[in-house]
Every structure is written in structure tokens, then in C-alpha cells.
C-alpha atoms as a PDB file:
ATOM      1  CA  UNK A   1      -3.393 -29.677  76.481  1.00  0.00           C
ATOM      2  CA  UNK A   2      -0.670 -29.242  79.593  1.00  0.00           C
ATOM      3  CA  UNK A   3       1.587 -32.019  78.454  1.00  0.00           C
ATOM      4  CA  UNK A   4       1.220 -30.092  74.402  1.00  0.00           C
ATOM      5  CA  UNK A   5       2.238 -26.350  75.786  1.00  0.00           C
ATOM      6  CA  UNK A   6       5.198 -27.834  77.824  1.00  0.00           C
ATOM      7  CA  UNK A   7       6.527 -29.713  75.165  1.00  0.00           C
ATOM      8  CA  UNK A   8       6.439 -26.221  72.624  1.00  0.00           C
ATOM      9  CA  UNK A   9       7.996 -24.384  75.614  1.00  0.00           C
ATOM     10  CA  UNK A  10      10.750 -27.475  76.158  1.00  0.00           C
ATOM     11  CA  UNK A  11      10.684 -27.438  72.345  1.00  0.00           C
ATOM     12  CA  UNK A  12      11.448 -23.638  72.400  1.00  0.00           C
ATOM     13  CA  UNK A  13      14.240 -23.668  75.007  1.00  0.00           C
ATOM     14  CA  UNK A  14      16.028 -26.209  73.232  1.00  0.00           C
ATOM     15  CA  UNK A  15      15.900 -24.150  70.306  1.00  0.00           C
ATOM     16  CA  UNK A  16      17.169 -21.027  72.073  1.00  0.00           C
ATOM     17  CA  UNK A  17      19.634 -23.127  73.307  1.00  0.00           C
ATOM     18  CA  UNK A  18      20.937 -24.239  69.959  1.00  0.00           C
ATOM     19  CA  UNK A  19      21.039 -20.941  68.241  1.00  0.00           C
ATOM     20  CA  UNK A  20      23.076 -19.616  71.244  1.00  0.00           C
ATOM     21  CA  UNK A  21      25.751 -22.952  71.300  1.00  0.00           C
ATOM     22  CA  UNK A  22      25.620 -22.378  67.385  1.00  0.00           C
ATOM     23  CA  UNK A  23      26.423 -18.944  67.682  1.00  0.00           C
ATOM     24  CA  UNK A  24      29.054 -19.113  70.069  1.00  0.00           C
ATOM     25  CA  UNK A  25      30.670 -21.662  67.976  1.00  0.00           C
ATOM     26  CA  UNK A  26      30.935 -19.259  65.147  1.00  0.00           C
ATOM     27  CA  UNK A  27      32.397 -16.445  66.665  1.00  0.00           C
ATOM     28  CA  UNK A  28      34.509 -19.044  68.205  1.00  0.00           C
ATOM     29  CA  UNK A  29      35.727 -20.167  64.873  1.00  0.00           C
ATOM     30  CA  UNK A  30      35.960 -16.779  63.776  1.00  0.00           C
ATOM     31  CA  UNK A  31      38.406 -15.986  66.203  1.00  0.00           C
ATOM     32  CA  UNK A  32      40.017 -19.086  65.141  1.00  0.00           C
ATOM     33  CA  UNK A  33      40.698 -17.758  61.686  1.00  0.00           C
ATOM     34  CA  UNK A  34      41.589 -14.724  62.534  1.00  0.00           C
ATOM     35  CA  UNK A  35      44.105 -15.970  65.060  1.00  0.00           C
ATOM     36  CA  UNK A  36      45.277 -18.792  62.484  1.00  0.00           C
ATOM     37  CA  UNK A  37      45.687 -15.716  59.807  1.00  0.00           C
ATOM     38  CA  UNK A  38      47.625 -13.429  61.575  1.00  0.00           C
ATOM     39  CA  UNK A  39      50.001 -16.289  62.789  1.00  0.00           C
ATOM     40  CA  UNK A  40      50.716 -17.898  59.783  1.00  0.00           C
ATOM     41  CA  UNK A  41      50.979 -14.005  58.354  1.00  0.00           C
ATOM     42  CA  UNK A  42      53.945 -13.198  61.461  1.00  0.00           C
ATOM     43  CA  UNK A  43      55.430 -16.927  60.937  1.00  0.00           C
ATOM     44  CA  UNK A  44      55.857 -15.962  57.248  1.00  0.00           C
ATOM     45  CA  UNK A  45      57.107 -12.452  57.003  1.00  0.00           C
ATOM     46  CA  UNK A  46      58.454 -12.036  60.437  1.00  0.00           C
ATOM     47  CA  UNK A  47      62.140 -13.824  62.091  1.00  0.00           C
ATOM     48  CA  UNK A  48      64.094 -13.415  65.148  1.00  0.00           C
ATOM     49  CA  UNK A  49      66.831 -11.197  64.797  1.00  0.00           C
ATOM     50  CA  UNK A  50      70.301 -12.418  65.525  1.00  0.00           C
ATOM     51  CA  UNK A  51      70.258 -11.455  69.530  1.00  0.00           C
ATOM     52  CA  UNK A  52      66.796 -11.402  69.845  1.00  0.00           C
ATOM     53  CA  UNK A  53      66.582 -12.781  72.832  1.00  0.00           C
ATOM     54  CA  UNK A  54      68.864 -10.109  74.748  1.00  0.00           C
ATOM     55  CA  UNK A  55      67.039  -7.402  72.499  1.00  0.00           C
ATOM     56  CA  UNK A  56      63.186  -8.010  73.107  1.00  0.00           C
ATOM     57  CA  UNK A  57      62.956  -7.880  76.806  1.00  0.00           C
ATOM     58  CA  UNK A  58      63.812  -4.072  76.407  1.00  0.00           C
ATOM     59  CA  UNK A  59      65.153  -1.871  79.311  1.00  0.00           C
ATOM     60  CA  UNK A  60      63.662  -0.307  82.518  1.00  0.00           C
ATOM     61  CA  UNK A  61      61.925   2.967  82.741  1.00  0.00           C
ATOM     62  CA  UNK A  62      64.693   5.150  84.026  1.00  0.00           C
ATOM     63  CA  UNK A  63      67.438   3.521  81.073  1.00  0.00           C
ATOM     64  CA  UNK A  64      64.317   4.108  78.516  1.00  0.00           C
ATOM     65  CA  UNK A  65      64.350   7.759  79.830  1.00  0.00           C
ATOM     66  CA  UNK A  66      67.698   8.419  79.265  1.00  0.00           C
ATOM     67  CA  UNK A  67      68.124   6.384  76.044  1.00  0.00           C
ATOM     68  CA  UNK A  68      65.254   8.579  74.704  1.00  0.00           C
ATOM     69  CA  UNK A  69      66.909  12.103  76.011  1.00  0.00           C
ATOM     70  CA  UNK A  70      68.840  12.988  72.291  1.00  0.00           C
ATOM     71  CA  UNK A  71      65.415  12.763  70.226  1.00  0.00           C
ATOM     72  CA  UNK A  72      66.162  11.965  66.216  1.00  0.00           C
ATOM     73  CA  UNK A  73      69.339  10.733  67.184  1.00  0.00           C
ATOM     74  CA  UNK A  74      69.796   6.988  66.216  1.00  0.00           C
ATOM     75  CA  UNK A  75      70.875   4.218  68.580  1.00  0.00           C
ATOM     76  CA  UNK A  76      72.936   0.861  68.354  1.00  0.00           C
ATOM     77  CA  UNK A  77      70.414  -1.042  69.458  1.00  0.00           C
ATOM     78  CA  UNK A  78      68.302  -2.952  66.492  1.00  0.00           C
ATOM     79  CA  UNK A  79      65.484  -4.516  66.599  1.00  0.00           C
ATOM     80  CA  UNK A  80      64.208  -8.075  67.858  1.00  0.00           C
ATOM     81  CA  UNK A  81      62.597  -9.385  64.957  1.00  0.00           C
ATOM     82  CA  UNK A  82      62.962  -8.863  61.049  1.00  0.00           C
ATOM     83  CA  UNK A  83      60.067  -8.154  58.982  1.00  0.00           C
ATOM     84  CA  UNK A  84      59.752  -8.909  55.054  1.00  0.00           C
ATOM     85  CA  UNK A  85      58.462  -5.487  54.276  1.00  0.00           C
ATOM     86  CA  UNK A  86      58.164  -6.631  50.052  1.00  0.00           C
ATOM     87  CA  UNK A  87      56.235  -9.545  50.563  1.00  0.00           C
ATOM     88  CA  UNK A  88      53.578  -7.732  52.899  1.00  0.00           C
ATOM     89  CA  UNK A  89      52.783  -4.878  50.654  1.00  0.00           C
ATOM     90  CA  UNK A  90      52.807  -7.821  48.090  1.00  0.00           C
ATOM     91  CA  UNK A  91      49.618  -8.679  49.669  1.00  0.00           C
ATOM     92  CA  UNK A  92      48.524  -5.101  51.070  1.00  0.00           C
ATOM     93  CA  UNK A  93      50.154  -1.841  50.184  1.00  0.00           C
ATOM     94  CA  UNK A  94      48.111  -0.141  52.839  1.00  0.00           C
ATOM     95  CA  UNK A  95      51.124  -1.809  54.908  1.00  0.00           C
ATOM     96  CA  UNK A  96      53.481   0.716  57.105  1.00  0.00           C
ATOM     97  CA  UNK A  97      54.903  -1.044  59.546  1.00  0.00           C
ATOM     98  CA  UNK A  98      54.585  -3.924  62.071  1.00  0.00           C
ATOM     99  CA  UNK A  99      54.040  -3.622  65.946  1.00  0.00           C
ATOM    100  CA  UNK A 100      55.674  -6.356  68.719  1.00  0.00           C
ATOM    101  CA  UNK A 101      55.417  -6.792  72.294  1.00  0.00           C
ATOM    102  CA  UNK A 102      57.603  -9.452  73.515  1.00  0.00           C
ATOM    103  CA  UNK A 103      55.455 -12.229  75.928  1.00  0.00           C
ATOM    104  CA  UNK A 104      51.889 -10.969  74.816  1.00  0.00           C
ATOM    105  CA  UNK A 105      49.950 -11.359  71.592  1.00  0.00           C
ATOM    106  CA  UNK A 106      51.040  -7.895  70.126  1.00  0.00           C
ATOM    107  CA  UNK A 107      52.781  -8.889  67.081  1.00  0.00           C
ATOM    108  CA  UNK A 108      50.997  -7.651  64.049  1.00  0.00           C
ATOM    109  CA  UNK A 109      51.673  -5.480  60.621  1.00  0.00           C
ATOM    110  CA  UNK A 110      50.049  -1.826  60.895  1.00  0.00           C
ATOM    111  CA  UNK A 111      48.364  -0.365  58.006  1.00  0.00           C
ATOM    112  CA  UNK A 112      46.820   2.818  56.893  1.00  0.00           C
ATOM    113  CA  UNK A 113      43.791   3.398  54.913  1.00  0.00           C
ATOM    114  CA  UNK A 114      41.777   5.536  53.442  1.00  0.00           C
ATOM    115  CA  UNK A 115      39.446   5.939  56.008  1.00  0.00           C
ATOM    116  CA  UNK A 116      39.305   5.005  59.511  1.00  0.00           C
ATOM    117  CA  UNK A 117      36.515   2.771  59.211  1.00  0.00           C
ATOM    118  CA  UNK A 118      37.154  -0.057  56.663  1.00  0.00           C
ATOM    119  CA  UNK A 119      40.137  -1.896  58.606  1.00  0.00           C
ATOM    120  CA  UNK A 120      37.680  -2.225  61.927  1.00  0.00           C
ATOM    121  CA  UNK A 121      35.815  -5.210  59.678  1.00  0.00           C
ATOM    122  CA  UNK A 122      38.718  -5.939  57.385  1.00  0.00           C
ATOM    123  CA  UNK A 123      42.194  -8.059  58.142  1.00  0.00           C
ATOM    124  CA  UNK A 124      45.970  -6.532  57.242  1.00  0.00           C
ATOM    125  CA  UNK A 125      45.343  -8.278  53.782  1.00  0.00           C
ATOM    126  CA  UNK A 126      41.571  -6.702  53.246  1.00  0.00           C
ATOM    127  CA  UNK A 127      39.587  -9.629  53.578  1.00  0.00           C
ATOM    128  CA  UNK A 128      36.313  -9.416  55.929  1.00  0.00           C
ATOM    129  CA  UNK A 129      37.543  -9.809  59.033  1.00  0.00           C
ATOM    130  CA  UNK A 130      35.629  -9.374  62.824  1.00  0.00           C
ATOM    131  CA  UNK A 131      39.233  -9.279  64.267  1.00  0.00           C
ATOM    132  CA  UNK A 132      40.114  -5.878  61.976  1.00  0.00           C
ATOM    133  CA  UNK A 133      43.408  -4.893  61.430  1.00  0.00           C
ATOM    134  CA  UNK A 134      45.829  -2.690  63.482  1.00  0.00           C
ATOM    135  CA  UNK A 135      46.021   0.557  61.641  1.00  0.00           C
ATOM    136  CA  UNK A 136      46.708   4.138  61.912  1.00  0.00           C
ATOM    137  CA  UNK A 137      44.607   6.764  62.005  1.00  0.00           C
ATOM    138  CA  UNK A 138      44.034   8.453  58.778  1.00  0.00           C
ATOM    139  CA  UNK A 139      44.269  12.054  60.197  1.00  0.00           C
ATOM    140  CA  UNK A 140      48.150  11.355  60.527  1.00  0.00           C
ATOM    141  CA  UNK A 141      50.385  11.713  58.172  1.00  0.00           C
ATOM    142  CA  UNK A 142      52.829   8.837  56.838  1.00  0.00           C
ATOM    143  CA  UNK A 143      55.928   7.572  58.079  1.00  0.00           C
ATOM    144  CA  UNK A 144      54.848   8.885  61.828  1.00  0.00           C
ATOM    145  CA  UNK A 145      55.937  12.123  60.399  1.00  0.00           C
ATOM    146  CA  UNK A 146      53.411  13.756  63.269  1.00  0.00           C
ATOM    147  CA  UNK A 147      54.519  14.635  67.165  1.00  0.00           C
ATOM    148  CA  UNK A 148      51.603  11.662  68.001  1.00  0.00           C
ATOM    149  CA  UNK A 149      50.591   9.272  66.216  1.00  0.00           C
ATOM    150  CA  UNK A 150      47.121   7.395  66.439  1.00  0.00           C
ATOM    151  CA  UNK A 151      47.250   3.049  65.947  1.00  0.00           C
ATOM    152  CA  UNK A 152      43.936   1.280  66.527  1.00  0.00           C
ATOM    153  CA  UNK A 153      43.265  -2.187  67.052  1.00  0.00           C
ATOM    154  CA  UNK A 154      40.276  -4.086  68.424  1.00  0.00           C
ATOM    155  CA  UNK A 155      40.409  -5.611  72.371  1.00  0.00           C
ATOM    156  CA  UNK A 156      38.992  -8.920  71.353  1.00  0.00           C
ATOM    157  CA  UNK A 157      37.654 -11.346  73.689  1.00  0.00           C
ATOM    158  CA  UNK A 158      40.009 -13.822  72.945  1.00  0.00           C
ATOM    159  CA  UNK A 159      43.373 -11.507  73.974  1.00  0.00           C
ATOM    160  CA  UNK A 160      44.112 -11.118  70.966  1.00  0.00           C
ATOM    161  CA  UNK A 161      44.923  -8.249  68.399  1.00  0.00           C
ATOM    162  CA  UNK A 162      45.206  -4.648  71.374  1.00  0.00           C
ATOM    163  CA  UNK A 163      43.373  -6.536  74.098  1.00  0.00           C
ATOM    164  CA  UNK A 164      46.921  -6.353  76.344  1.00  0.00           C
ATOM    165  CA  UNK A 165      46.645  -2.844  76.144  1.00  0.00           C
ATOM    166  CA  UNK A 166      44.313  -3.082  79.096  1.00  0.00           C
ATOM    167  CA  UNK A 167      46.716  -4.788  81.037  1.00  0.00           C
ATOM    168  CA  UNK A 168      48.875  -2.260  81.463  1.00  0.00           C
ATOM    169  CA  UNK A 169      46.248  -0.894  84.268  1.00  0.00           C
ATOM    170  CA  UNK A 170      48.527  -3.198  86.468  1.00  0.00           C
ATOM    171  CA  UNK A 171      52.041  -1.635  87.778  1.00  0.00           C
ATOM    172  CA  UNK A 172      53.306  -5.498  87.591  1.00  0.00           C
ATOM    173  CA  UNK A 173      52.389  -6.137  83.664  1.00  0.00           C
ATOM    174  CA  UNK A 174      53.927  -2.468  83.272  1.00  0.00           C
ATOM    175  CA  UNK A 175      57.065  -3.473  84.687  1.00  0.00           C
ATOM    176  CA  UNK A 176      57.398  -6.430  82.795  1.00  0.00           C
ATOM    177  CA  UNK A 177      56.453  -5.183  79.589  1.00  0.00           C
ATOM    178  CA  UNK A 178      57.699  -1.443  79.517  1.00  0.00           C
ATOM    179  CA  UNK A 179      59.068  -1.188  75.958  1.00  0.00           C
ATOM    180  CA  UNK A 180      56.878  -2.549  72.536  1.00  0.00           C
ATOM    181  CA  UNK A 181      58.675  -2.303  69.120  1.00  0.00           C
ATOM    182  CA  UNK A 182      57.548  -0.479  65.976  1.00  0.00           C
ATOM    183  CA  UNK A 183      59.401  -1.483  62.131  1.00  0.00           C
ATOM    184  CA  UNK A 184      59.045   0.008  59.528  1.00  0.00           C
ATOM    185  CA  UNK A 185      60.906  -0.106  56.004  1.00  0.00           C
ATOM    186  CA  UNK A 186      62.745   2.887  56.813  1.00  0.00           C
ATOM    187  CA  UNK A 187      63.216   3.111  60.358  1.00  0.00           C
ATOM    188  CA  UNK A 188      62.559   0.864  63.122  1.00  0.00           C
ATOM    189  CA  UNK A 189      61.466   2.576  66.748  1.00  0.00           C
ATOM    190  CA  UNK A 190      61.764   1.358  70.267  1.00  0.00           C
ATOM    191  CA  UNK A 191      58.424   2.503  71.986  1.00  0.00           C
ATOM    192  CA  UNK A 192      59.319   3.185  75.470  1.00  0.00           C
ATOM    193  CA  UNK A 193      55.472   3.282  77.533  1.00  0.00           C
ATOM    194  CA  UNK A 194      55.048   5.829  80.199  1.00  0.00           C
ATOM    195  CA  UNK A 195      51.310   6.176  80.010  1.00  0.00           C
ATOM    196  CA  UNK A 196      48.045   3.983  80.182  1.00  0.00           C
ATOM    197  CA  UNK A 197      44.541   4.911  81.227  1.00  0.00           C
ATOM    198  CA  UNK A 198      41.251   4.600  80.237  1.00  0.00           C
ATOM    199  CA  UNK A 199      39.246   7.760  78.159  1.00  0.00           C
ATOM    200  CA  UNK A 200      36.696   8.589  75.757  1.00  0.00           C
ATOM    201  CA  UNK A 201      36.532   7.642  72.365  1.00  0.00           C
ATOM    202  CA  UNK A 202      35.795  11.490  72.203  1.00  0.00           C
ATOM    203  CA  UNK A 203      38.484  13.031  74.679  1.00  0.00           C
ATOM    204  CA  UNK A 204      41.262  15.460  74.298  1.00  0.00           C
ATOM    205  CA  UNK A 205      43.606  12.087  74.447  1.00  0.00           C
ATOM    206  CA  UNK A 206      42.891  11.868  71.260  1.00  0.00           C
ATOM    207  CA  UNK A 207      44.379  15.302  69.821  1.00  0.00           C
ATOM    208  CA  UNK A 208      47.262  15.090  66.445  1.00  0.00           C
ATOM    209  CA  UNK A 209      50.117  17.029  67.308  1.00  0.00           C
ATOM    210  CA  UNK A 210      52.192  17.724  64.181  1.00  0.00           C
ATOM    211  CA  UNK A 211      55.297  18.946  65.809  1.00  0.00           C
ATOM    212  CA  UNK A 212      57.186  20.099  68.815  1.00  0.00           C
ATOM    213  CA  UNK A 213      55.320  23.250  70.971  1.00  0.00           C
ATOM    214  CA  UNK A 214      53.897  24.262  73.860  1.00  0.00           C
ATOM    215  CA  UNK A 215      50.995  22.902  73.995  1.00  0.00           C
ATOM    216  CA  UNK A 216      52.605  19.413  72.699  1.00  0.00           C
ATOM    217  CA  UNK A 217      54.590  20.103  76.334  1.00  0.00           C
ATOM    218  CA  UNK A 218      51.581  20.055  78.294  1.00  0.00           C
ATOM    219  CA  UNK A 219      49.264  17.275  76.257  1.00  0.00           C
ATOM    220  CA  UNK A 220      51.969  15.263  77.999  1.00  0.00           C
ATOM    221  CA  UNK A 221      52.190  16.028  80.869  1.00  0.00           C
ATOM    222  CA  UNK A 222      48.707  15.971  81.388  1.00  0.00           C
ATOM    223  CA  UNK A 223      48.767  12.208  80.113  1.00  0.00           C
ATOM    224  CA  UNK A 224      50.956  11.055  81.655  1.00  0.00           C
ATOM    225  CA  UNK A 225      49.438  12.084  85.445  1.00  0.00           C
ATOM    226  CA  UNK A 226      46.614  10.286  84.098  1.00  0.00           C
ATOM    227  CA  UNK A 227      48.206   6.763  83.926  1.00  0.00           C
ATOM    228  CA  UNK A 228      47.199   3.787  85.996  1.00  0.00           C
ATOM    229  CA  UNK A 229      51.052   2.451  86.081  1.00  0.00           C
ATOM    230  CA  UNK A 230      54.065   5.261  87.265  1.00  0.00           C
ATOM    231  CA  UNK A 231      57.150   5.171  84.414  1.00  0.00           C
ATOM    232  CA  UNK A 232      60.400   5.978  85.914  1.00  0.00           C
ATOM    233  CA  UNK A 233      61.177   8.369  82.782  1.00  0.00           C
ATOM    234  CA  UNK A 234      60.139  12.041  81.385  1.00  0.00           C
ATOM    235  CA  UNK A 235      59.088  12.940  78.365  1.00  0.00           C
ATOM    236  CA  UNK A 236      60.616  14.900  75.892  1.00  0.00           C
ATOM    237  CA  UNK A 237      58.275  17.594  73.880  1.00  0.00           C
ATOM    238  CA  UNK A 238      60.952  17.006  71.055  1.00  0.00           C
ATOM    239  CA  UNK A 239      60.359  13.287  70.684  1.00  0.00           C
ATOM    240  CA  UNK A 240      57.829  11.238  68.688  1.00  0.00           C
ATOM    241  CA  UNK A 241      55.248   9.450  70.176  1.00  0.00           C
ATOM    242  CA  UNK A 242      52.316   6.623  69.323  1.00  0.00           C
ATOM    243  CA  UNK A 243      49.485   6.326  71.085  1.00  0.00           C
ATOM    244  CA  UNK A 244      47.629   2.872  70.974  1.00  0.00           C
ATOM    245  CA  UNK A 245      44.301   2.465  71.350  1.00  0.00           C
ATOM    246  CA  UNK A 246      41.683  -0.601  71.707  1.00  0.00           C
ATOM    247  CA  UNK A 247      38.007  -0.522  73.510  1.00  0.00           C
ATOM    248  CA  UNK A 248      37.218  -0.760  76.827  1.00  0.00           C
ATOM    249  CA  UNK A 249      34.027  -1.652  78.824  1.00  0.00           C
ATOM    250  CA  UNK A 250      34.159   0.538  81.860  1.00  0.00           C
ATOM    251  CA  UNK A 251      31.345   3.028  80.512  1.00  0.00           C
ATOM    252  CA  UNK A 252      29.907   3.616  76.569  1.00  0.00           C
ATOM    253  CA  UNK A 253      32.466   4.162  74.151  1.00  0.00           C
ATOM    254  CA  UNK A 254      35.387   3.912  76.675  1.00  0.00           C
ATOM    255  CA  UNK A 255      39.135   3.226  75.233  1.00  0.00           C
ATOM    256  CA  UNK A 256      42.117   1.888  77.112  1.00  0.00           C
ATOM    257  CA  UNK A 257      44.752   4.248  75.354  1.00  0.00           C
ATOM    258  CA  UNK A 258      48.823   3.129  75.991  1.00  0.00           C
ATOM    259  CA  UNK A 259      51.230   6.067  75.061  1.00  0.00           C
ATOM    260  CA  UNK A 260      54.814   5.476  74.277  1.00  0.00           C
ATOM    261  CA  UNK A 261      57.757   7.391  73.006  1.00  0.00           C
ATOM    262  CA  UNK A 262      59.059   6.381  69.809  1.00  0.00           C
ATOM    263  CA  UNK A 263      63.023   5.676  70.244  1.00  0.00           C
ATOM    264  CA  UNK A 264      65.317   5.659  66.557  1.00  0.00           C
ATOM    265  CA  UNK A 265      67.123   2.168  66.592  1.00  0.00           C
ATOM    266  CA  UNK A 266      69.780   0.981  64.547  1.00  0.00           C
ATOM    267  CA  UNK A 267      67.775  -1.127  61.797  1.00  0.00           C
ATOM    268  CA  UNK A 268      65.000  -0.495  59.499  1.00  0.00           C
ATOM    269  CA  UNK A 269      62.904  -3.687  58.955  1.00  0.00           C
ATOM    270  CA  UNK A 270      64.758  -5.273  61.604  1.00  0.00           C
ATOM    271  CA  UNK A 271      67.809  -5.422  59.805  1.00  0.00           C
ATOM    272  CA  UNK A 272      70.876  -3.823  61.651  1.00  0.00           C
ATOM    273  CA  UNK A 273      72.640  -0.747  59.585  1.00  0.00           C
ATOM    274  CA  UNK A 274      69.278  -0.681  57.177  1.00  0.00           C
ATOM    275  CA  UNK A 275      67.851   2.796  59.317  1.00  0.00           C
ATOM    276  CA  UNK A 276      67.291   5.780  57.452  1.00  0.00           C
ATOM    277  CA  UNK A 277      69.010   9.116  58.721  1.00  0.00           C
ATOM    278  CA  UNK A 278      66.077  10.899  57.439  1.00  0.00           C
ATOM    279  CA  UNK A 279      63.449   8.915  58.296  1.00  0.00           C
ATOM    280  CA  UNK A 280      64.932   8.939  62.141  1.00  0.00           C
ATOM    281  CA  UNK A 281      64.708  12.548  62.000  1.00  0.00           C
ATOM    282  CA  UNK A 282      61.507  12.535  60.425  1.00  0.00           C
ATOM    283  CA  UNK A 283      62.102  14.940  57.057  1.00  0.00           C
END
């Protein structure tokens, strides 16, 4: 009778043991997919740009603050990659732009639904998807017409998708990553960062700002004394801004939230000469 029970209870724990392997194996190859997707989907709609190199690795803090002092103004500067705008919303027209961060895994096409809910189990191109999608919160208005806008993307396990955002809790990765890109058709945007921190899902952080006031004046301040890293720069109330935002696991529904000002280049799409006065200027 012994040798019977400990050979159901071996029996049992090998069983456990299976399911478990089995199930790490698929999320495992789910990642894979999702990885495999999103590469082959930057590899092909996406290029350097002619001076890339020079271009990506971005500026310091205290160049990024002075760059970003004449707010609507365009600059010279274009950005590092191109993006095939056409052929995305060939597959997607929820598509509105594309976000890159040079040396990390942030290199994916934003896009903007009709809810905020479908693209956290759907990819870029609305297939099922664990990864989700990078995409904009549906409270803002198009074209980052608002004073902030809200971009979510999942902090997978793997690194991939927002999971550097958390990162940027470190003054080093900071400094070596202080400026992200955002493309669009119409206007392509330096994102200088001067903010990162951890909040509620449900916090003030998370407050839409249509235009330039007061209030606008202190939401930043008050975000940026929150950061983990210290910017050399100042914000300008009369600027555009993103804030990015991906899960974290300090306490229940924390978020690691990255804020950056958004910077007019010289290019829409990535291609030099291509950005739109209006767009820049955001009428």
C-alpha cells in the first residue's frame, strides 16, 4: 500500500512538473513570436538614416535643454531612422507613429485605438498578441495635438516592448540614454527625458493637459522632483511632452512612468526636409 501512494505522489510531482516546464515553454515561445514579429515588422518598414550613427546617440541634458528652449520651432537635426509610414497603415491604420531608443529594445510603431484596452492583448497589426502593442491613450487627441501625451506599452519579462523604461531608475542608464525618438508622417520629435519614477496606475501623473497654463507649469515641476535620475535641463510649460508608461512590481498596480519633452526635428518619417510647419506647431 506504501510503495502504491508514493508512486501516485511521484506520479503527481512529475506531472506538476510537466505542466509547469510545458507552460514555461509556451510563454517562452510566445515571447518568441512576438519578438520575431516586431523585428521582422522594424527590419521591414524601418532604415538607418543617412548619418544615423552621429544622429541616434542624441545630446546631453543641458544641450537638450537649450535645443528645446524655442518650443514649435523646427530644428536641423533629422531623425536616425526612416520609417515606411504607407506600408504600416497598409497593415494597421490605427498606426501614428513609431518610437526608438538607440542601444535598448525600444523600437516599435505606436498606434491608437478605440479604446484603451484592446492593444494590451493585441500586436501593432491586431493579431492576439500577450506582448500588446505600444499605443496611445485614447483620451488624447491625434497627432500629439495635447500639452502631454499618454503611450503605453507592456514591461515584459523578456526586456522587451517598455520594459527599459524601468531602467531609467539608474543615473548611469539615464546618462547614456537621455534622448528617445518619436516619427510620425508629419513630424518627427526628439524626446529629450528629464523625468522617471515609479506611480500609480491611478495618480495625478497621469493627468491630459491640452495646452499651455498654469497648472501645466506646476504638473511639471512637480514631476520632475519626483524622478529617480537628475536631467541637467528645465522644462518649458510651452513645449509638448509624452509620457511613457509600462508596469512595475514595487506595490499593486504600480507603473514606471518616463517623461520627455517632445523636440520638432527636421524630417517627418525620418526623411530630412519632409516636416510639417503645422504639424511642428501643432494646429
Amino acid at each position: 500500500m506504501g510503495k502504491w501512494i508514493r508512486r501516485v505522489v511521484v506520479l503527481a510531482v512529475a506531472g506538476v512538473f510537466l505542466y509547469s516546464m510545458a507552460s514555461i515553454g509556451m510563454t517562452l515561445y510566445r515571447y518568441y513570436i512576438s519578438d520575431k514579429s516586431y523585428d521582422d515588422t522594424a527590419e521591414q518598414f524601418t532604415a538607418l538614416a543617412t548619418g544615423a550613427e552621429d544622429a541616434a546617440g542624441g545630446t546631453d541634458g543641458a544641450e537638450a535643454g537649450e535645443r528645446g528652449s524655442a518650443p514649435g520651432s523646427v530644428g536641423t537635426e533629422t531623425a536616425p531612422i526612416r520609417v515606411d509610414f504607407d506600408g504600416l497603415r497598409a497593415v494597421n491604420g490605427d498606426i501614428v507613429g513609431w518610437i526608438y531608443c538607440q542601444d535598448t529594445p525600444i523600437n516599435y510603431p505606436v498606434v491608437r485605438g478605440e479604446d484603451n484596452e484592446f492593444y494590451l492583448h493585441h500586436g501593432f497589426d491586431g493579431a492576439d498578441s500577450n506582448s500588446g502593442a505600444i499605443f496611445m491613450e485614447v483620451q488624447n487627441r491625434p497627432g500629439f495635438a495635447d500639452a502631454n501625451t499618454v503611450i503605453y506599452g507592456h514591461h515584459m519579462k523578456n526586456g522587451s516592448m517598455f520594459a527599459a523604461l524601468a531602467e531609467y531608475a539608474d543615473q548611469t542608464f539615464y546618462e547614456e540614454h537621455p534622448v528617445m525618438w518619436l516619427l510620425t508622417p508629419e513630424q518627427d520629435y526628439k524626446i529629450i527625458v528629464f523625468s522617471g519614477y515609479t506611480a500609480s496606475a491611478g495618480s495625478d501623473t497621469y493627468q491630459i493637459f491640452e495646452g499651455a497654463s498654469g497648472e501645466f507649469d506646476e504638473y511639471l515641476e512637480t514631476v520632475q522632483g519626483r524622478s529617480d535620475f537628475t536631467a541637467d535641463m528645465e522644462p518649458d510649460g510651452a513645449a509638448k511632452y509624452v509620457l511613457l508608461s509600462t508596469c512595475a512590481y514595487d506595490f499593486e498596480d504600480a507603473r514606471y512612468v518616463i517623461h520627455g519633452m517632445l523636440v520638432p526635428v527636421g524630417s517627418a518619417a525620418g526623411v530630412p526636409g519632409e516636416a510639417g510647419q503645422s504639424a511642428a506647431s501643432g494646429d
